[in-house]
C-alpha atoms as a PDB file:
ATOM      1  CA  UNK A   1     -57.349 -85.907 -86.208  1.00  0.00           C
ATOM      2  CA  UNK A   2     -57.214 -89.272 -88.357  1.00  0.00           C
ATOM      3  CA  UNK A   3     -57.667 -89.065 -92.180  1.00  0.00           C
ATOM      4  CA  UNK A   4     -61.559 -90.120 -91.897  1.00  0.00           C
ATOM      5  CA  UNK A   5     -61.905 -87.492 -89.890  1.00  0.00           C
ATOM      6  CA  UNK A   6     -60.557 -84.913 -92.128  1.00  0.00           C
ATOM      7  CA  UNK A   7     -62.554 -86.277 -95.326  1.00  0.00           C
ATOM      8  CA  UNK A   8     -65.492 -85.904 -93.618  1.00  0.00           C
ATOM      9  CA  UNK A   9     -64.779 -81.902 -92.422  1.00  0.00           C
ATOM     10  CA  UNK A  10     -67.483 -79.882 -94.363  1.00  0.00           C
ATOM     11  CA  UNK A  11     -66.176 -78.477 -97.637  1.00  0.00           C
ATOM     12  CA  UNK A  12     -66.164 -74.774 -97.318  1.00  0.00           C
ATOM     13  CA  UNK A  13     -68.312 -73.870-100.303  1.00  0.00           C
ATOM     14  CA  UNK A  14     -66.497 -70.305-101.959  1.00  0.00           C
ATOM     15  CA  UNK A  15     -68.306 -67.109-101.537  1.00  0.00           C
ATOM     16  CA  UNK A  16     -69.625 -65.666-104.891  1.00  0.00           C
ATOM     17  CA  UNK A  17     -67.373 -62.995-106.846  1.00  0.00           C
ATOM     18  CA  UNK A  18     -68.923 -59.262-107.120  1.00  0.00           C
ATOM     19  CA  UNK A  19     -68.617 -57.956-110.513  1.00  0.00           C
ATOM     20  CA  UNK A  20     -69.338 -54.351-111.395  1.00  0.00           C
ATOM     21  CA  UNK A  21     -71.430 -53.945-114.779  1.00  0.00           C
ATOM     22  CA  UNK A  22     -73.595 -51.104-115.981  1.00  0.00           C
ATOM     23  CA  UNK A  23     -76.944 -51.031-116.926  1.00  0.00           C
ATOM     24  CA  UNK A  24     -77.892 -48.140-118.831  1.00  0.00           C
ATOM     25  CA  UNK A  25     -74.814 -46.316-117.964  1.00  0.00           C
ATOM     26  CA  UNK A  26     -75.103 -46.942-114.256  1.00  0.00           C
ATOM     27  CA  UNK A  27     -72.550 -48.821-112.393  1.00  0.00           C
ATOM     28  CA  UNK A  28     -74.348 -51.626-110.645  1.00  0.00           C
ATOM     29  CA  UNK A  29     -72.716 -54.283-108.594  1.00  0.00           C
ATOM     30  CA  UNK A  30     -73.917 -58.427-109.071  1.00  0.00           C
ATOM     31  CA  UNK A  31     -72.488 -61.900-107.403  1.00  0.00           C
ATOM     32  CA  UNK A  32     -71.530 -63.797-109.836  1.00  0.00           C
ATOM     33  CA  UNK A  33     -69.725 -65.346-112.371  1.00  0.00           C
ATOM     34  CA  UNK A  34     -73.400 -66.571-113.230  1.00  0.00           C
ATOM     35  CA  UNK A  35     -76.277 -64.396-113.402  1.00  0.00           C
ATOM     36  CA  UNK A  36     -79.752 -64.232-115.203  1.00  0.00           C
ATOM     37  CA  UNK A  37     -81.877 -61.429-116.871  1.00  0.00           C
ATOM     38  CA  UNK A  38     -83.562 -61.035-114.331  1.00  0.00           C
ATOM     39  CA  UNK A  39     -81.418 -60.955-112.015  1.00  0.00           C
ATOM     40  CA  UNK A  40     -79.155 -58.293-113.569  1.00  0.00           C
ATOM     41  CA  UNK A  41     -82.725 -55.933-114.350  1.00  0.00           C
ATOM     42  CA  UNK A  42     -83.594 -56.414-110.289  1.00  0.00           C
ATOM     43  CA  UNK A  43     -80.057 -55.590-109.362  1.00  0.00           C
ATOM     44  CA  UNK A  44     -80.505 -52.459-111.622  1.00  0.00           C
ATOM     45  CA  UNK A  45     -83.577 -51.489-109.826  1.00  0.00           C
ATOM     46  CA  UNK A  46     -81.936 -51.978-106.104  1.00  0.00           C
ATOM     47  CA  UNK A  47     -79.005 -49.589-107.206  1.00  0.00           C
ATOM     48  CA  UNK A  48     -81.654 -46.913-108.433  1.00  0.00           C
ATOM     49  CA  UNK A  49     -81.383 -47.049-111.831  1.00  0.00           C
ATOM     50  CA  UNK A  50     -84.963 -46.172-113.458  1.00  0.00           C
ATOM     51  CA  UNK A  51     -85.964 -49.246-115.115  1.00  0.00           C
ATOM     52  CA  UNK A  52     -88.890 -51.990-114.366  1.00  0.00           C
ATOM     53  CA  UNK A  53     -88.753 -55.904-114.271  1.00  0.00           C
ATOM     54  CA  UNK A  54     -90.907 -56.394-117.899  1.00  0.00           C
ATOM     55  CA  UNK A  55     -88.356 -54.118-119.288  1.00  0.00           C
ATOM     56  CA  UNK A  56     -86.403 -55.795-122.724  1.00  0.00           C
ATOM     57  CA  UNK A  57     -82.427 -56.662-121.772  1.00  0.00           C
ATOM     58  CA  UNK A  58     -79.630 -56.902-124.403  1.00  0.00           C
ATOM     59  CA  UNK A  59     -75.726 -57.063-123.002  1.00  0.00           C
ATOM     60  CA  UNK A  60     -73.532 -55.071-125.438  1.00  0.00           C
ATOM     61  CA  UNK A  61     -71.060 -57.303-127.440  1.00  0.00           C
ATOM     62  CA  UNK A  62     -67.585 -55.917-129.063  1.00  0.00           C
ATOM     63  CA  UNK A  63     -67.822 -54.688-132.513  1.00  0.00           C
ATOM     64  CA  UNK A  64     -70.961 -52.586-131.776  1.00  0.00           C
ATOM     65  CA  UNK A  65     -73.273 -56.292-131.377  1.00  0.00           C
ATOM     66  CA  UNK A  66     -75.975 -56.973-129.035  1.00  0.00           C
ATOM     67  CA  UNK A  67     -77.200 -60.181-127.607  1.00  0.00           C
ATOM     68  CA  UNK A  68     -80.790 -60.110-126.430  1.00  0.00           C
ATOM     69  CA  UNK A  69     -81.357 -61.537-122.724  1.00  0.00           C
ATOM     70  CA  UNK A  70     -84.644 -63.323-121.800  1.00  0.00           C
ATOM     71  CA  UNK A  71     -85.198 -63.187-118.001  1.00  0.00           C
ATOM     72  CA  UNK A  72     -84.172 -66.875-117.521  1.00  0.00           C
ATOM     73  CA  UNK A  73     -80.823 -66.899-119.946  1.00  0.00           C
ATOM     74  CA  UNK A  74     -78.111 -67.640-118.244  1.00  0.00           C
ATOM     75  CA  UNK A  75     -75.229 -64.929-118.146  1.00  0.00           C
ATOM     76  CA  UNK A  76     -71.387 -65.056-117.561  1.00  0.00           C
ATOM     77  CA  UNK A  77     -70.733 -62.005-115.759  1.00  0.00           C
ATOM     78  CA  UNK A  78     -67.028 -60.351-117.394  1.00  0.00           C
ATOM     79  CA  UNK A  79     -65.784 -56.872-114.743  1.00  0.00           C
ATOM     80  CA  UNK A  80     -67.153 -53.802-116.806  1.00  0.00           C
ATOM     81  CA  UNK A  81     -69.912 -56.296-118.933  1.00  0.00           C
ATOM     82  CA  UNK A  82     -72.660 -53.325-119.984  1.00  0.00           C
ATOM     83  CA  UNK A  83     -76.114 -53.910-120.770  1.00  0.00           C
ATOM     84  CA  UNK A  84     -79.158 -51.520-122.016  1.00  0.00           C
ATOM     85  CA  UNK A  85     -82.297 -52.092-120.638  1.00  0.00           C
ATOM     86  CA  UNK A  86     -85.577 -50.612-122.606  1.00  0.00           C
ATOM     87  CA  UNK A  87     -89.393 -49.877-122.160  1.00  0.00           C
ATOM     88  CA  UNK A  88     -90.554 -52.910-124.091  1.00  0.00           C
ATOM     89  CA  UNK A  89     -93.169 -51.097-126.572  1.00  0.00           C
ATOM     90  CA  UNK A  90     -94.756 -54.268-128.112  1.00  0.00           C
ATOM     91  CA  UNK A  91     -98.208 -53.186-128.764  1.00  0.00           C
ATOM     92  CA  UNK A  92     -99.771 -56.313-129.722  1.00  0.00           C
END
């Protein structure tokens, strides 16, 4: 095999890393290192935990902080990350 040859050999492309968060206590298993909101509520849902798709996100932060997640924010996925998801109950 010449060297043109080899530089034109299809680049194998890596195969995402599963990280294992919880959502509302419940271990729940994601491809990451990057995720969404939405992505991390459906995931939720697939591994049974009782939640819905409109529901409001937040990722728990060190020091007892929470970062809220819109469905379309970008997340870095960290093994043992833990979010609550809750019944959004904005009546207006």
């Amino acid at each position: 095999m010449t060297t043109t040859e080899t530089s034109k050999a299809p680049q194998a492309h890596p195969q995402p890393h599963l990280f294992t968060v919880t959502v509302n206590g419940v271990a729940v298993s994601l491809a990451g290192p990057k995720t969404t909101g939405r992505q991390i509520k459906q995931a939720a849902i697939d591994a049974g935990v009782p939640i819905q798709l409109d529901f409001i996100l937040s990722e728990e932060l060190p020091n007892r902080k929470t970062r809220l997640i819109r469905d379309d924010d970008p997340v870095s996925l960290h093994e043992g990350s833990a979010f609550v998801a809750l019944e959004n109950d904005d009546n207006s």
